[in-house]
PDB file of N, CA and C in Angstrom:
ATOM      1  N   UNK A   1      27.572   3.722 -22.549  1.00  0.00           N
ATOM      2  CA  UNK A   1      27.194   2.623 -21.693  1.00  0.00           C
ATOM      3  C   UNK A   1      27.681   2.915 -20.276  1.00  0.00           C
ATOM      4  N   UNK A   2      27.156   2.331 -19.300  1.00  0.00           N
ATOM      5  CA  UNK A   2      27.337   3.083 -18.328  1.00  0.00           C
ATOM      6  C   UNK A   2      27.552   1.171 -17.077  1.00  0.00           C
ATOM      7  N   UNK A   3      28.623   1.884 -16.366  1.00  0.00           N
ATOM      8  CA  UNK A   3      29.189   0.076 -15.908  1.00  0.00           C
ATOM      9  C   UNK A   3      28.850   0.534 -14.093  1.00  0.00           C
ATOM     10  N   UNK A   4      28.827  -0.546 -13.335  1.00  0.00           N
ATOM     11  CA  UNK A   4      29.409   0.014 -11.954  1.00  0.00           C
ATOM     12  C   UNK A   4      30.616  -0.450 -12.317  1.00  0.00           C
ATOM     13  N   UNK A   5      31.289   0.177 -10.735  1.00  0.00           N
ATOM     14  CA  UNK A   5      32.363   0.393 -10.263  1.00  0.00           C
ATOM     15  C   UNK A   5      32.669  -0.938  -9.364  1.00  0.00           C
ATOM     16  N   UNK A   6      33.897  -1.517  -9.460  1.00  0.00           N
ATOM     17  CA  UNK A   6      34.274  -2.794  -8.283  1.00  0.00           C
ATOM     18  C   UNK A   6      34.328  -2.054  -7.118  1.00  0.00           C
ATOM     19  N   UNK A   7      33.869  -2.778  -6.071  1.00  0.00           N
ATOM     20  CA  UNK A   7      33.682  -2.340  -4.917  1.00  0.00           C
ATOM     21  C   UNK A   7      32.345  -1.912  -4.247  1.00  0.00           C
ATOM     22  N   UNK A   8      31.098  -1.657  -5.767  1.00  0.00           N
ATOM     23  CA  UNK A   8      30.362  -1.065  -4.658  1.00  0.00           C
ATOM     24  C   UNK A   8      29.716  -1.643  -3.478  1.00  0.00           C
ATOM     25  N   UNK A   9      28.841  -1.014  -2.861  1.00  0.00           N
ATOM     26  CA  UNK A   9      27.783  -1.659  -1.407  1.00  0.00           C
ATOM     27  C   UNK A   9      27.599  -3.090  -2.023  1.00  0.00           C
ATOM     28  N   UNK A  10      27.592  -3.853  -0.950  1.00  0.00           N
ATOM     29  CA  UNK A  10      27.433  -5.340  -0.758  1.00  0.00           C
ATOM     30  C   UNK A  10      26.323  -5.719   0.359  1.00  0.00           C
ATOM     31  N   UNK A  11      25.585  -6.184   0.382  1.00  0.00           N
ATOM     32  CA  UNK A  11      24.858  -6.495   1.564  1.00  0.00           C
ATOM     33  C   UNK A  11      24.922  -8.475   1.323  1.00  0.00           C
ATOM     34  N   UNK A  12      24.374  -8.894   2.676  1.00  0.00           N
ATOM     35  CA  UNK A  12      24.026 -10.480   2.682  1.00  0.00           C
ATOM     36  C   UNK A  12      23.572 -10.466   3.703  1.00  0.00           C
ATOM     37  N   UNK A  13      23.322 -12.108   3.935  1.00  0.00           N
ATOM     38  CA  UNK A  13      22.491 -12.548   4.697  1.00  0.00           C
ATOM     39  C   UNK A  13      23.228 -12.989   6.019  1.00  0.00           C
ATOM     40  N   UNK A  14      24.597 -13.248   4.975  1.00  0.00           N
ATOM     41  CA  UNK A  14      26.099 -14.100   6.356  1.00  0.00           C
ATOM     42  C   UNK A  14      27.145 -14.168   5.572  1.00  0.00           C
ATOM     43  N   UNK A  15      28.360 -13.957   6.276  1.00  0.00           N
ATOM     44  CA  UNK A  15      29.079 -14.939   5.659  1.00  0.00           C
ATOM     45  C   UNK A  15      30.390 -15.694   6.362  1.00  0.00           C
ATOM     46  N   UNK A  16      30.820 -16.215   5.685  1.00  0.00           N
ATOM     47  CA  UNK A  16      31.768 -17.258   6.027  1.00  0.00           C
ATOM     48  C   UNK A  16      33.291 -16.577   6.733  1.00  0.00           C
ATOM     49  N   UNK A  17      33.325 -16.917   7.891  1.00  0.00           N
ATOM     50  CA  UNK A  17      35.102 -16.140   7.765  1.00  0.00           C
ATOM     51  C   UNK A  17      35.866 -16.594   7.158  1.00  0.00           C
ATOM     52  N   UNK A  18      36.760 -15.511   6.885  1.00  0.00           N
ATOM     53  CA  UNK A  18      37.591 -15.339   5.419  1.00  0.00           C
ATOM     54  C   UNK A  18      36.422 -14.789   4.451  1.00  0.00           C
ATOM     55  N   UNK A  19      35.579 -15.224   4.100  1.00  0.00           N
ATOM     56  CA  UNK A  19      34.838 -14.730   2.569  1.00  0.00           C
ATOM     57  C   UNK A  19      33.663 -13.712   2.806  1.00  0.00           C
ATOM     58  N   UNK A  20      33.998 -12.013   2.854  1.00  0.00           N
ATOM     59  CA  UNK A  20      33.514 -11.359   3.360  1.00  0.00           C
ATOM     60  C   UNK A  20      32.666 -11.212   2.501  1.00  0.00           C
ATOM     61  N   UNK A  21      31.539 -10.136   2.887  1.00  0.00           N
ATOM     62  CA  UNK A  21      30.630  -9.861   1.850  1.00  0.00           C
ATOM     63  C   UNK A  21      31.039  -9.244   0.195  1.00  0.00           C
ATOM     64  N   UNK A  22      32.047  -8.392   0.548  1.00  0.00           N
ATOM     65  CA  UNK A  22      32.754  -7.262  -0.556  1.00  0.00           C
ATOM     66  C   UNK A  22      33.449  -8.354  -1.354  1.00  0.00           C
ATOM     67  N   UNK A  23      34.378  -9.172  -1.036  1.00  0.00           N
ATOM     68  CA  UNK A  23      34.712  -9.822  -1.495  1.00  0.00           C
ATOM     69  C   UNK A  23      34.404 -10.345  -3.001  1.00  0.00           C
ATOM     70  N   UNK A  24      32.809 -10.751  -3.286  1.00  0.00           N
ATOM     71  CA  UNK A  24      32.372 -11.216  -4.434  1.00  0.00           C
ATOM     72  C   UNK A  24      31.945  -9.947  -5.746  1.00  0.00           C
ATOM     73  N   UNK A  25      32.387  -8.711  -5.099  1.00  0.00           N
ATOM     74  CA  UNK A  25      32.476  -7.376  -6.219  1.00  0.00           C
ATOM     75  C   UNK A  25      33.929  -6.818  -6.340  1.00  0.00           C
ATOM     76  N   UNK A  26      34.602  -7.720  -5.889  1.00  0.00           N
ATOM     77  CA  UNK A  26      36.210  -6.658  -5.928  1.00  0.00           C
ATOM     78  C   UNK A  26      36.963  -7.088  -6.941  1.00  0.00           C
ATOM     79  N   UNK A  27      36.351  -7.585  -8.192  1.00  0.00           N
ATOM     80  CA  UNK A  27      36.889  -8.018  -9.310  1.00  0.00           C
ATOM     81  C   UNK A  27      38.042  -9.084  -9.229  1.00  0.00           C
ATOM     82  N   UNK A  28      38.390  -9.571  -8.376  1.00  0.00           N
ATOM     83  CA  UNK A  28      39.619 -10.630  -7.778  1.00  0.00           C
ATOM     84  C   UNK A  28      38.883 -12.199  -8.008  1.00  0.00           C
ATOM     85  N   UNK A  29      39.267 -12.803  -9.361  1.00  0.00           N
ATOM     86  CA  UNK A  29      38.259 -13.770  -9.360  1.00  0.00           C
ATOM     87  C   UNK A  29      39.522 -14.867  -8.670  1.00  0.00           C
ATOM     88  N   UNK A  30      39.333 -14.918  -7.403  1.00  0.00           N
ATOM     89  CA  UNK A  30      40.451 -15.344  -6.430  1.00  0.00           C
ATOM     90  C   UNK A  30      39.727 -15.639  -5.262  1.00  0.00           C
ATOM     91  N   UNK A  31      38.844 -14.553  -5.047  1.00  0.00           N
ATOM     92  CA  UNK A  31      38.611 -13.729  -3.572  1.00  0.00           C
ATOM     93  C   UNK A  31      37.477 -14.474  -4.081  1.00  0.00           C
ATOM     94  N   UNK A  32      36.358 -14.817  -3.096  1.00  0.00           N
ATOM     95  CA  UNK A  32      34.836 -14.529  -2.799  1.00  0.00           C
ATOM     96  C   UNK A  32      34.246 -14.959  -1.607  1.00  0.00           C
ATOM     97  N   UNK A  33      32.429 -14.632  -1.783  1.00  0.00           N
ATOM     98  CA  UNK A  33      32.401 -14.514  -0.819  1.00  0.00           C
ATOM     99  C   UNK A  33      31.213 -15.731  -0.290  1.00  0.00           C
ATOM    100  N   UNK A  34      31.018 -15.957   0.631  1.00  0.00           N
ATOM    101  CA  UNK A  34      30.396 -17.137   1.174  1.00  0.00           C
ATOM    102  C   UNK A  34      29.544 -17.039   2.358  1.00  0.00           C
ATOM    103  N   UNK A  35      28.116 -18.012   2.194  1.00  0.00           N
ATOM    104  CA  UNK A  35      27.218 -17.410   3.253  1.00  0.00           C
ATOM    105  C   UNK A  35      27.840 -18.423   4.277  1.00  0.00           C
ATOM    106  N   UNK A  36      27.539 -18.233   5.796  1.00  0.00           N
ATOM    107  CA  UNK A  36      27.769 -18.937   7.132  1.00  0.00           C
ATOM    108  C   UNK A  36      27.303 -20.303   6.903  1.00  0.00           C
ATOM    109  N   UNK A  37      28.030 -21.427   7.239  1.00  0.00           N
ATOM    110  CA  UNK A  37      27.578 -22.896   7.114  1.00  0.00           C
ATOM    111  C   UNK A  37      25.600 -23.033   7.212  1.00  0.00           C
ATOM    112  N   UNK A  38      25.373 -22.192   8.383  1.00  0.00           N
ATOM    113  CA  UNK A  38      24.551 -22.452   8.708  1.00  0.00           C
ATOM    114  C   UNK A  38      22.922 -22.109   8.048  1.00  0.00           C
ATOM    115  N   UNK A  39      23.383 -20.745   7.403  1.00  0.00           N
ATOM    116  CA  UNK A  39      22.811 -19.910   6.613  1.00  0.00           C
ATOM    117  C   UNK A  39      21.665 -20.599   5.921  1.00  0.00           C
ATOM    118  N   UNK A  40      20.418 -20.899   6.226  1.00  0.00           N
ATOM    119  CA  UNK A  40      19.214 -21.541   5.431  1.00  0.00           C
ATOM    120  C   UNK A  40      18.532 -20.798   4.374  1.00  0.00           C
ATOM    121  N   UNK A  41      18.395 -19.484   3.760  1.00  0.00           N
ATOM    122  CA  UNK A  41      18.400 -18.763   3.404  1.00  0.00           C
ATOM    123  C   UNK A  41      19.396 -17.805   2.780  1.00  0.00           C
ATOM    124  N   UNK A  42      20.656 -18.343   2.307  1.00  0.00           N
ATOM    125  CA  UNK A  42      21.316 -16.957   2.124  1.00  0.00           C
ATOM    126  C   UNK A  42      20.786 -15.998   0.984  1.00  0.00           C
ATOM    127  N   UNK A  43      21.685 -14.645   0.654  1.00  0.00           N
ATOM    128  CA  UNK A  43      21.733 -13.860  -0.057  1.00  0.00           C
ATOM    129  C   UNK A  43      22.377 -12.855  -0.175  1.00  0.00           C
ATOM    130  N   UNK A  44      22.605 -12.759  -1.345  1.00  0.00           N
ATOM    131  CA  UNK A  44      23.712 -11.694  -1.493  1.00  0.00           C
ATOM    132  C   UNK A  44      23.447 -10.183  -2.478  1.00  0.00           C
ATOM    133  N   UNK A  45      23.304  -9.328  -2.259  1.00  0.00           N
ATOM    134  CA  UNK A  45      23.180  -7.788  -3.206  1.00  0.00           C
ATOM    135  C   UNK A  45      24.203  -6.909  -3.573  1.00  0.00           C
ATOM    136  N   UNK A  46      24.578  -6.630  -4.800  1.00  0.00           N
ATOM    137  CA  UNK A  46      24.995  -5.910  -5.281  1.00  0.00           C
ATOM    138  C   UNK A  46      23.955  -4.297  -5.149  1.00  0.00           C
ATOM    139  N   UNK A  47      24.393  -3.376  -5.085  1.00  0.00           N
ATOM    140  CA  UNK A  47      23.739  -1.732  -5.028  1.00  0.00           C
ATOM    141  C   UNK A  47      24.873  -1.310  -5.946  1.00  0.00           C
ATOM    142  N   UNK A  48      24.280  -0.676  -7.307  1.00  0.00           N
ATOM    143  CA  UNK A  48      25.405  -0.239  -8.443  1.00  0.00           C
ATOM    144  C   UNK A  48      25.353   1.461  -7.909  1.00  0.00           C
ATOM    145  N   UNK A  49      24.001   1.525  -7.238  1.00  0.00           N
ATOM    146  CA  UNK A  49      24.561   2.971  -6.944  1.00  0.00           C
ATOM    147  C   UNK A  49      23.840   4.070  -7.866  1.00  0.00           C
ATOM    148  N   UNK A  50      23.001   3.532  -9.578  1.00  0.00           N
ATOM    149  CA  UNK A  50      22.276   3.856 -10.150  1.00  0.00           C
ATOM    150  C   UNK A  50      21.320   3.018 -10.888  1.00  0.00           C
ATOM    151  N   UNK A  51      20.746   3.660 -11.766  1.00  0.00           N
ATOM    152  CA  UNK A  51      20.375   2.845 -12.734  1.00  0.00           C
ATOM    153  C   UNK A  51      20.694   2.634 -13.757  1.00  0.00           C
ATOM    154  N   UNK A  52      21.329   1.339 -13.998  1.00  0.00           N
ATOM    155  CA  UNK A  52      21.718   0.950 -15.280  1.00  0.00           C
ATOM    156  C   UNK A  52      20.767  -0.089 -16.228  1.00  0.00           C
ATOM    157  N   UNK A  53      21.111   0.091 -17.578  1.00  0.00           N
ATOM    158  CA  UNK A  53      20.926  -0.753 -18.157  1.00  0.00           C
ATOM    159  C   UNK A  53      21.401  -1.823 -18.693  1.00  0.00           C
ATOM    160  N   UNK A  54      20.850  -2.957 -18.181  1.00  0.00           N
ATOM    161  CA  UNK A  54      21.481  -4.351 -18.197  1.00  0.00           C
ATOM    162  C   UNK A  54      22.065  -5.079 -19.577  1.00  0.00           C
ATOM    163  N   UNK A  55      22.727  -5.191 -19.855  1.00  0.00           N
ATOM    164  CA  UNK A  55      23.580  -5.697 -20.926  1.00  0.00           C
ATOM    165  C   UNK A  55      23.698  -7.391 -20.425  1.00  0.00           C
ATOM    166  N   UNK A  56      24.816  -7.491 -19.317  1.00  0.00           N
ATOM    167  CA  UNK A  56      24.575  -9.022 -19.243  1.00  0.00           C
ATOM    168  C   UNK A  56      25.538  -9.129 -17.852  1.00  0.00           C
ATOM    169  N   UNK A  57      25.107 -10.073 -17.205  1.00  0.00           N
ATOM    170  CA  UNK A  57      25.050 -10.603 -15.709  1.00  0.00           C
ATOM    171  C   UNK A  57      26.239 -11.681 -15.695  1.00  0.00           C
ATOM    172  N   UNK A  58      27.232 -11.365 -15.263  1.00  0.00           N
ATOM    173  CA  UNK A  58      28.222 -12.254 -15.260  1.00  0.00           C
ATOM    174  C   UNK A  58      28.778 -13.117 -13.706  1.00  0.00           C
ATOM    175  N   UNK A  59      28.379 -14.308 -13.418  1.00  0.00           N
ATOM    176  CA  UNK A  59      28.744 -15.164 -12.328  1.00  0.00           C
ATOM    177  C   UNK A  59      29.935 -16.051 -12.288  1.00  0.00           C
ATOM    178  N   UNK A  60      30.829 -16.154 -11.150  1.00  0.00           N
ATOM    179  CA  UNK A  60      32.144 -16.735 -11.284  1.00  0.00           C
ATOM    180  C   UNK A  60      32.108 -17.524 -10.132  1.00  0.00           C
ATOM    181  N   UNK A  61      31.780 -19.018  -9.923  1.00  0.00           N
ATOM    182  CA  UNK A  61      31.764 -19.227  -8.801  1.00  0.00           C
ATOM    183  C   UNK A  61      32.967 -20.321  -8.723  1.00  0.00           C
ATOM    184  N   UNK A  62      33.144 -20.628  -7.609  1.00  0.00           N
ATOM    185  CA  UNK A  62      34.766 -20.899  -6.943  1.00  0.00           C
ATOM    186  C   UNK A  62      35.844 -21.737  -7.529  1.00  0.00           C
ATOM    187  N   UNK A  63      34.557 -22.692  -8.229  1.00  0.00           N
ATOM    188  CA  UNK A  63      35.199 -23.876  -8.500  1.00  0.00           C
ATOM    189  C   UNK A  63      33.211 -24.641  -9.284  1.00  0.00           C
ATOM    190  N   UNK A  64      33.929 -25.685  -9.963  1.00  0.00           N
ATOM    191  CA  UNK A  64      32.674 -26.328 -10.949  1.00  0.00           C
ATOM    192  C   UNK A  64      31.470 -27.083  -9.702  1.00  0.00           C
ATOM    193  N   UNK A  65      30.499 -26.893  -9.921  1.00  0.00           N
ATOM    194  CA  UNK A  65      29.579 -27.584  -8.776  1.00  0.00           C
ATOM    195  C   UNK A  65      28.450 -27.582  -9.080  1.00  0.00           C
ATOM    196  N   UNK A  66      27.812 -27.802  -8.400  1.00  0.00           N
ATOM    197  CA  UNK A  66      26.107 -27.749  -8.610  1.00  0.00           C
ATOM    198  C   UNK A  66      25.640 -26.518  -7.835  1.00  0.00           C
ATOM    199  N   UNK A  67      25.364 -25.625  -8.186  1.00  0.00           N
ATOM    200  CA  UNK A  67      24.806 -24.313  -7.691  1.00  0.00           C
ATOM    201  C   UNK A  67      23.248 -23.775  -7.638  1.00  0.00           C
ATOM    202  N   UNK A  68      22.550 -24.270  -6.748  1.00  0.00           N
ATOM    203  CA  UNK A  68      21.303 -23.451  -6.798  1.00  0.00           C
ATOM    204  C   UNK A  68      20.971 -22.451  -6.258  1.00  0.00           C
ATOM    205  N   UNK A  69      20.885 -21.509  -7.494  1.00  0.00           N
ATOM    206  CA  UNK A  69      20.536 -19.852  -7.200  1.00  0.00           C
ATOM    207  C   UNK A  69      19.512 -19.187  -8.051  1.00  0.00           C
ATOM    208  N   UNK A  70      19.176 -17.919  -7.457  1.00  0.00           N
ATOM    209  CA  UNK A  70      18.116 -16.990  -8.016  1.00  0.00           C
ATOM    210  C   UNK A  70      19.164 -16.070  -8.795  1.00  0.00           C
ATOM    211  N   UNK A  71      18.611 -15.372 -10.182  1.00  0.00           N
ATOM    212  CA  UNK A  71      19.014 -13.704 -10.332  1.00  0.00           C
ATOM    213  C   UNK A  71      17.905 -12.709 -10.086  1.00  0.00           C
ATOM    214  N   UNK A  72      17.540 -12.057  -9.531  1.00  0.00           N
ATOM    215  CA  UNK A  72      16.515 -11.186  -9.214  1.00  0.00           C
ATOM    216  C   UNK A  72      16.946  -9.435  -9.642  1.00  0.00           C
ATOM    217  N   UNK A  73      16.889  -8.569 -10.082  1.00  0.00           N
ATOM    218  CA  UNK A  73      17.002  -7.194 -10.264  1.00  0.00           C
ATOM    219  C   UNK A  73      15.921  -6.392  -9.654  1.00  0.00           C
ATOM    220  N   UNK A  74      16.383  -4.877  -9.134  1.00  0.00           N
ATOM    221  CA  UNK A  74      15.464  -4.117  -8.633  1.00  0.00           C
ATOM    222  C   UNK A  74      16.077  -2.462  -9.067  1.00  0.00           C
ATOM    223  N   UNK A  75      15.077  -1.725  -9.263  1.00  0.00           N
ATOM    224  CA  UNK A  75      15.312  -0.421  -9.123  1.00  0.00           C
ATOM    225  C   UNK A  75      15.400  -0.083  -8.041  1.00  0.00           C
ATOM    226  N   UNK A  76      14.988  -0.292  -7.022  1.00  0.00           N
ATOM    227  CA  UNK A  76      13.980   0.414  -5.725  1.00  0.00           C
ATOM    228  C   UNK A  76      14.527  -0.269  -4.593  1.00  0.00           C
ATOM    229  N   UNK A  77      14.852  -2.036  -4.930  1.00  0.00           N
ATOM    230  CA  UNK A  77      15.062  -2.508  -3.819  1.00  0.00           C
ATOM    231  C   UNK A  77      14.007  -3.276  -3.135  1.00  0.00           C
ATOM    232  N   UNK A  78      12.264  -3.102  -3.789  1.00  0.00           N
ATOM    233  CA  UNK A  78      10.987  -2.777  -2.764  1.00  0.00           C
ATOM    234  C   UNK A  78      10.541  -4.166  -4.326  1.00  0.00           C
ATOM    235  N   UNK A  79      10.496  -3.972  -5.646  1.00  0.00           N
ATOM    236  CA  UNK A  79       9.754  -4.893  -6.735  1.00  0.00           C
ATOM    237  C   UNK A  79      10.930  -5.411  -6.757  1.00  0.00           C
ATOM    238  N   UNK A  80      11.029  -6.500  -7.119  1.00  0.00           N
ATOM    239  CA  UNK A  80      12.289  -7.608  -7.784  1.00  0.00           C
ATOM    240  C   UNK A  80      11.794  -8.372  -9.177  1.00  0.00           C
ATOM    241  N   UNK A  81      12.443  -8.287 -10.149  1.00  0.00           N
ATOM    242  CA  UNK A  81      11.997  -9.216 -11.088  1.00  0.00           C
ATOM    243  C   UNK A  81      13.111 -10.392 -11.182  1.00  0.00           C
ATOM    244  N   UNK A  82      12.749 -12.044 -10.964  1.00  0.00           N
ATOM    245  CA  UNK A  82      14.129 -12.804 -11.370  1.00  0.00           C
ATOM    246  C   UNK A  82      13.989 -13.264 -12.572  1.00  0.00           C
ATOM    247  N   UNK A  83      15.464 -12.666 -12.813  1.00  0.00           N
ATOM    248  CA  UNK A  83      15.693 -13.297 -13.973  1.00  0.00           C
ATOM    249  C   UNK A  83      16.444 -14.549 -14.739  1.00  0.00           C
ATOM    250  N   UNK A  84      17.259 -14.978 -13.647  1.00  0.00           N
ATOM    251  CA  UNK A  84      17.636 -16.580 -13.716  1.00  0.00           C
ATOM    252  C   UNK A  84      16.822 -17.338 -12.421  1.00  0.00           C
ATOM    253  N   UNK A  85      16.326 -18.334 -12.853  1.00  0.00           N
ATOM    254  CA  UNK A  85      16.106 -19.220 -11.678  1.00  0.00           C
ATOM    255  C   UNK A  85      16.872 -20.697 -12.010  1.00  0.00           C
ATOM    256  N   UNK A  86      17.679 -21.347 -10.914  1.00  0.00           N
ATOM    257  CA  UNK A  86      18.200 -22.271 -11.020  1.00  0.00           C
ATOM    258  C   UNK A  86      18.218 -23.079  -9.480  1.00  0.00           C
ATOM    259  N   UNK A  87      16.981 -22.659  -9.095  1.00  0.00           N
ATOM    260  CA  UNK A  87      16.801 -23.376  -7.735  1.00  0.00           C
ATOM    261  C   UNK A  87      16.754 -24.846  -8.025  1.00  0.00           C
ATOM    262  N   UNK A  88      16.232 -25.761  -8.920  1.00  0.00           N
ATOM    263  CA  UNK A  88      16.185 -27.159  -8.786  1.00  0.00           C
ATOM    264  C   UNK A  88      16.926 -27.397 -10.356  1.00  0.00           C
ATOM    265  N   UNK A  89      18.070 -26.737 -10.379  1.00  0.00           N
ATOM    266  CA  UNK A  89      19.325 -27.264 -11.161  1.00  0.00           C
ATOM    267  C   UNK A  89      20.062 -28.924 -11.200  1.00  0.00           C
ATOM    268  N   UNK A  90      20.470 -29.420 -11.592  1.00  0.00           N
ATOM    269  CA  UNK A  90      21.276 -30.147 -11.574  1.00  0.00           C
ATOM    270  C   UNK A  90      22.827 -30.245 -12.343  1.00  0.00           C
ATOM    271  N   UNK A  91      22.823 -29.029 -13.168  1.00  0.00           N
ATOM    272  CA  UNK A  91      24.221 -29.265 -13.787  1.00  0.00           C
ATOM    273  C   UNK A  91      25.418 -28.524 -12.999  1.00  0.00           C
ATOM    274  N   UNK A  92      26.170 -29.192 -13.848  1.00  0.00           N
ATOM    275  CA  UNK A  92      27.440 -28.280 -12.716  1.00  0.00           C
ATOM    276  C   UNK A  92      27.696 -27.198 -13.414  1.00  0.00           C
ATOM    277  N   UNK A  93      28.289 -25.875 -12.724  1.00  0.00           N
ATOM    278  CA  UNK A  93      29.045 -25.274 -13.687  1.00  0.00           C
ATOM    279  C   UNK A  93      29.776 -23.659 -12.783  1.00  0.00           C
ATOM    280  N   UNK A  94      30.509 -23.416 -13.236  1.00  0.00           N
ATOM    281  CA  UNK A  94      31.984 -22.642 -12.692  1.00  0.00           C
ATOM    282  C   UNK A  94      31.351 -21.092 -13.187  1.00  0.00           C
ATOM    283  N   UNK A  95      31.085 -20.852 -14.555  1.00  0.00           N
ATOM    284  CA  UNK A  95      30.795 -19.714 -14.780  1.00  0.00           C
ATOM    285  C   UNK A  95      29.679 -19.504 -15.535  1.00  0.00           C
ATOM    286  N   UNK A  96      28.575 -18.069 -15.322  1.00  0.00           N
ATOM    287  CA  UNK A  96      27.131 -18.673 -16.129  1.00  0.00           C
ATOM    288  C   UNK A  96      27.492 -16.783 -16.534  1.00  0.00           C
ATOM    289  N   UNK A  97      26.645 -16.941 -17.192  1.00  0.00           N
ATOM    290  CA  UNK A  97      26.440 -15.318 -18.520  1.00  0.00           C
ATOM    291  C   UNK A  97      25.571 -15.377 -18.767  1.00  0.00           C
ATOM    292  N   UNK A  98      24.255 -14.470 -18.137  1.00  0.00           N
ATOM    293  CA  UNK A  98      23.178 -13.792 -18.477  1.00  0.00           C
ATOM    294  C   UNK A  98      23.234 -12.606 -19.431  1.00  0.00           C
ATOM    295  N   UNK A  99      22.662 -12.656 -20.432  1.00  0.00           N
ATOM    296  CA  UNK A  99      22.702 -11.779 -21.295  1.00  0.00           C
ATOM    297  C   UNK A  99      21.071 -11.087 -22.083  1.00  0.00           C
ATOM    298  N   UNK A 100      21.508  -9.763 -21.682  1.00  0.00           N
ATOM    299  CA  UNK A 100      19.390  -9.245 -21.830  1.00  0.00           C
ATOM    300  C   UNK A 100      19.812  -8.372 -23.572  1.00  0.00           C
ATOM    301  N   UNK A 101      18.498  -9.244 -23.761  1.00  0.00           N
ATOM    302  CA  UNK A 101      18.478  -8.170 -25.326  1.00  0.00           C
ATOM    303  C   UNK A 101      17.997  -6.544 -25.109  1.00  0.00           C
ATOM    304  N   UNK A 102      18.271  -6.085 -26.503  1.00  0.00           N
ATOM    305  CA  UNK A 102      17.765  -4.718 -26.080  1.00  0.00           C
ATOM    306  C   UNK A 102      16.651  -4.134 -26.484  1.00  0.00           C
TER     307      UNK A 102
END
């Protein structure tokens, strides 16, 4: 099985001072990272650096809330497939686990 590494490339859209981009891959479930107040659009990318095969998608966010977000995956960067959508969510919740069969 084949994992990334904490730390790799991070890209976004903004973020918050104090909560840098790297922040939300440095395994420190302490640390993260946050788009700019203003940010109408944010986003955030992980780059593993290869291709892996997905086992399961693990999210840790700060504290319990209402979170509306996309999961999207790419080989290329260029096709995206999402695979969580939780744009018009309403539950709260702290930690979510995507998990792909094989």
């Amino acid at each position: 099985m084949q994992t990334f590494e904490r730390n790799n490339p991070t890209f976004a859209s903004s973020y918050h001072e104090g909560q840098a981009v790297g922040l939300a891959a440095d395994g420190n479930l302490v640390t993260f990272w946050q788009d700019a107040e203003k940010d109408t659009a944010p986003y955030w990318i992980l780059d593993t650096e290869k291709s892996l095969t997905l086992h399961e998608i693990q999210i840790v966010f700060p504290s319990s809330a209402v979170y509306c977000y996309t999961v999207d995956i790419s080989d290329d960067k260029q096709q995206w497939l999402t695979v969580s959508d939780k744009q018009n969510t309403t539950k709260s919740v702290q930690q979510v686990l995507l998990s792909f069969k094989k």
